[in-house]
Protein backbone atom coordinates (compact mmCIF):
# COMPACT_ATOMS: atom_id res chain seq x y z
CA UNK A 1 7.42 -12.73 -18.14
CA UNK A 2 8.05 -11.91 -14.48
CA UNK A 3 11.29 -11.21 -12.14
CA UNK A 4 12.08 -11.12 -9.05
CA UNK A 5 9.37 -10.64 -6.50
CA UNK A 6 8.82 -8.99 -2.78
CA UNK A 7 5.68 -10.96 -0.59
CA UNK A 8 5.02 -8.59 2.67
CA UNK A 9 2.41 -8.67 5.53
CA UNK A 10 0.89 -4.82 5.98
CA UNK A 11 -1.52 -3.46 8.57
CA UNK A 12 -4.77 -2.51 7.07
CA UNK A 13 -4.74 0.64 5.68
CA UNK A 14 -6.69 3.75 6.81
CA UNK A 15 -9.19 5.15 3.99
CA UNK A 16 -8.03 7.67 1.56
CA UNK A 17 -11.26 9.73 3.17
CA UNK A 18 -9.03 10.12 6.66
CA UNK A 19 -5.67 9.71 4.78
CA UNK A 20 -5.65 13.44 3.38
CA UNK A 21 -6.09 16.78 5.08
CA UNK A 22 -6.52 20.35 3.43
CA UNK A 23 -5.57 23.39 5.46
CA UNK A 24 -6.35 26.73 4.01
CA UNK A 25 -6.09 24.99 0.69
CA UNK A 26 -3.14 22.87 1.07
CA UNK A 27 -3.82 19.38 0.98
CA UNK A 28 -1.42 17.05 3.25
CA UNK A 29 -1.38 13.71 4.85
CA UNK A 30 -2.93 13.51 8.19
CA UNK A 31 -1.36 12.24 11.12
CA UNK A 32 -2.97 8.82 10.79
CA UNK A 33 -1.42 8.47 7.51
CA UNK A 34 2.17 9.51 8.64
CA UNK A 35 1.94 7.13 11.51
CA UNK A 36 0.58 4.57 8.82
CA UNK A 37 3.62 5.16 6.46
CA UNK A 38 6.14 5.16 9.17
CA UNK A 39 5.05 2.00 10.37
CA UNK A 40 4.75 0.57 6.40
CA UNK A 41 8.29 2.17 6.07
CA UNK A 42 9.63 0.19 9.46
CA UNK A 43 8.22 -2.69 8.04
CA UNK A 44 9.76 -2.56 4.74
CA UNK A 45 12.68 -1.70 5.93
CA UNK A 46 12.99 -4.61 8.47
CA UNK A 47 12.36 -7.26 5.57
CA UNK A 48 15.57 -5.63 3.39
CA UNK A 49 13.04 -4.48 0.62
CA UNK A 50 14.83 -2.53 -1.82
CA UNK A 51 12.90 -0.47 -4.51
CA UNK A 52 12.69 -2.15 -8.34
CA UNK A 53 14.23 0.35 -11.03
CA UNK A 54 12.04 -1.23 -13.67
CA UNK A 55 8.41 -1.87 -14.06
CA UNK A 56 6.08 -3.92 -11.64
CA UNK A 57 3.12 -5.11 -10.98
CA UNK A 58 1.31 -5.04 -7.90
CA UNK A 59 -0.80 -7.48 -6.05
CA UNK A 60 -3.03 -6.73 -3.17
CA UNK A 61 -5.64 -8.47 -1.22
CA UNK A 62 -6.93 -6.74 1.57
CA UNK A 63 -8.33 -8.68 4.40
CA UNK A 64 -10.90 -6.45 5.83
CA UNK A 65 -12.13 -5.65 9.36
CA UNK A 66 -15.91 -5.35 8.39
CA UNK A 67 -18.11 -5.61 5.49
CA UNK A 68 -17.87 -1.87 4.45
CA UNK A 69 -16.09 0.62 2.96
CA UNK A 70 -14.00 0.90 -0.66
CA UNK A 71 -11.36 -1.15 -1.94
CA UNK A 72 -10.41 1.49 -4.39
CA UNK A 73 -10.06 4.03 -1.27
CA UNK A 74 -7.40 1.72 0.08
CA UNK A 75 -5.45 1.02 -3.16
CA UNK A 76 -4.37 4.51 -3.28
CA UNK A 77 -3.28 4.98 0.53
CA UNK A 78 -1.35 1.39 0.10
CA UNK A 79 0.27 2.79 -3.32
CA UNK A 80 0.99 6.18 -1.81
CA UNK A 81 3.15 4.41 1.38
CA UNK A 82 5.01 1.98 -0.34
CA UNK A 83 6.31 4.70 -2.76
CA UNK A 84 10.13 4.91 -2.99
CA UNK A 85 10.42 1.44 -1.09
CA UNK A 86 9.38 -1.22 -3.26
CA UNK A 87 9.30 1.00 -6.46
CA UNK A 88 10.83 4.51 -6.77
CA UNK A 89 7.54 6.04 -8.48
CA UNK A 90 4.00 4.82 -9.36
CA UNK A 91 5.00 5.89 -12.68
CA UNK A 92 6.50 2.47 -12.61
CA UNK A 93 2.99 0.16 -11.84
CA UNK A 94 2.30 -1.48 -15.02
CA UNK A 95 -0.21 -3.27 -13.64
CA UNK A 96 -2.33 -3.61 -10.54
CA UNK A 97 -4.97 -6.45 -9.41
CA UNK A 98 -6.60 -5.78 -5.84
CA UNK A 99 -8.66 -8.22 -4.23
CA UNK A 100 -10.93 -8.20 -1.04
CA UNK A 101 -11.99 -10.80 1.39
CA UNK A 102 -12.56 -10.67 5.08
CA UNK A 103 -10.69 -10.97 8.37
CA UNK A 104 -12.43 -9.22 11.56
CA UNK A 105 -10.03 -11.22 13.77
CA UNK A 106 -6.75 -10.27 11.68
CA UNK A 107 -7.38 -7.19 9.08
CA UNK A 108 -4.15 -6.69 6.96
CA UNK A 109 -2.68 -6.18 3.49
CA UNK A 110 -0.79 -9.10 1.73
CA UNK A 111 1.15 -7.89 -0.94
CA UNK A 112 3.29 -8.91 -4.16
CA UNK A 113 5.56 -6.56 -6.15
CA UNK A 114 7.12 -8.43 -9.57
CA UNK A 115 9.56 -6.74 -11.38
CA UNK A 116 8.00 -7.13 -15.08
């Protein structure tokens, strides 16, 4: 089982906690997250990545700053920005496996996107 596969570096990603914004109840991103996603997007779009048609999995590790905060907060955020690059929906994520370790000098986002 597996296809073909996309390895990219990331910056780490903001938490989902400063990712959204709600304005006289209307939820959006925040400007941290648009500059996030633009830069994810530049990225992406520098390496030729090309969104799968079929299923994928997903695999993360994030290499954290400090010794805090939520891996599942970050998960989302990372899902959310890579949207319509390396997949055209999340509808598409069969399966997911996120790992953490640490980094203080070099915090990023080293991820894997298999077509199933």
């Amino acid at each position: 089982m597996g296809g073909a596969a996309v390895n990219i570096t990331l910056p780490f990603p903001p938490s989902a906690n400063r990712y959204y914004r709600h304005d006289r109840g209307i939820t959006h991103r925040s400007d941290e997250a648009n500059a996030y996603r633009g830069n994810v997007w530049a990225l992406c779009d520098d390496e030729g990545i090309e969104p799968f048609s079929g299923l994928v999995r997903v695999s993360m590790t994030f290499f954290r700053p400090a010794k805090r905060g939520d891996l599942d907060n970050r998960i989302k955020v990372l899902l959310d920005s890579i949207q319509g690059l390396a997949y055209h929906n999340d509808s598409q994520i069969a399966e997911i496996h996120a790992y953490r370790a640490d980094d203080k000098a070099n915090p990023r986002v080293e991820l894997e996107i298999t077509e199933l």
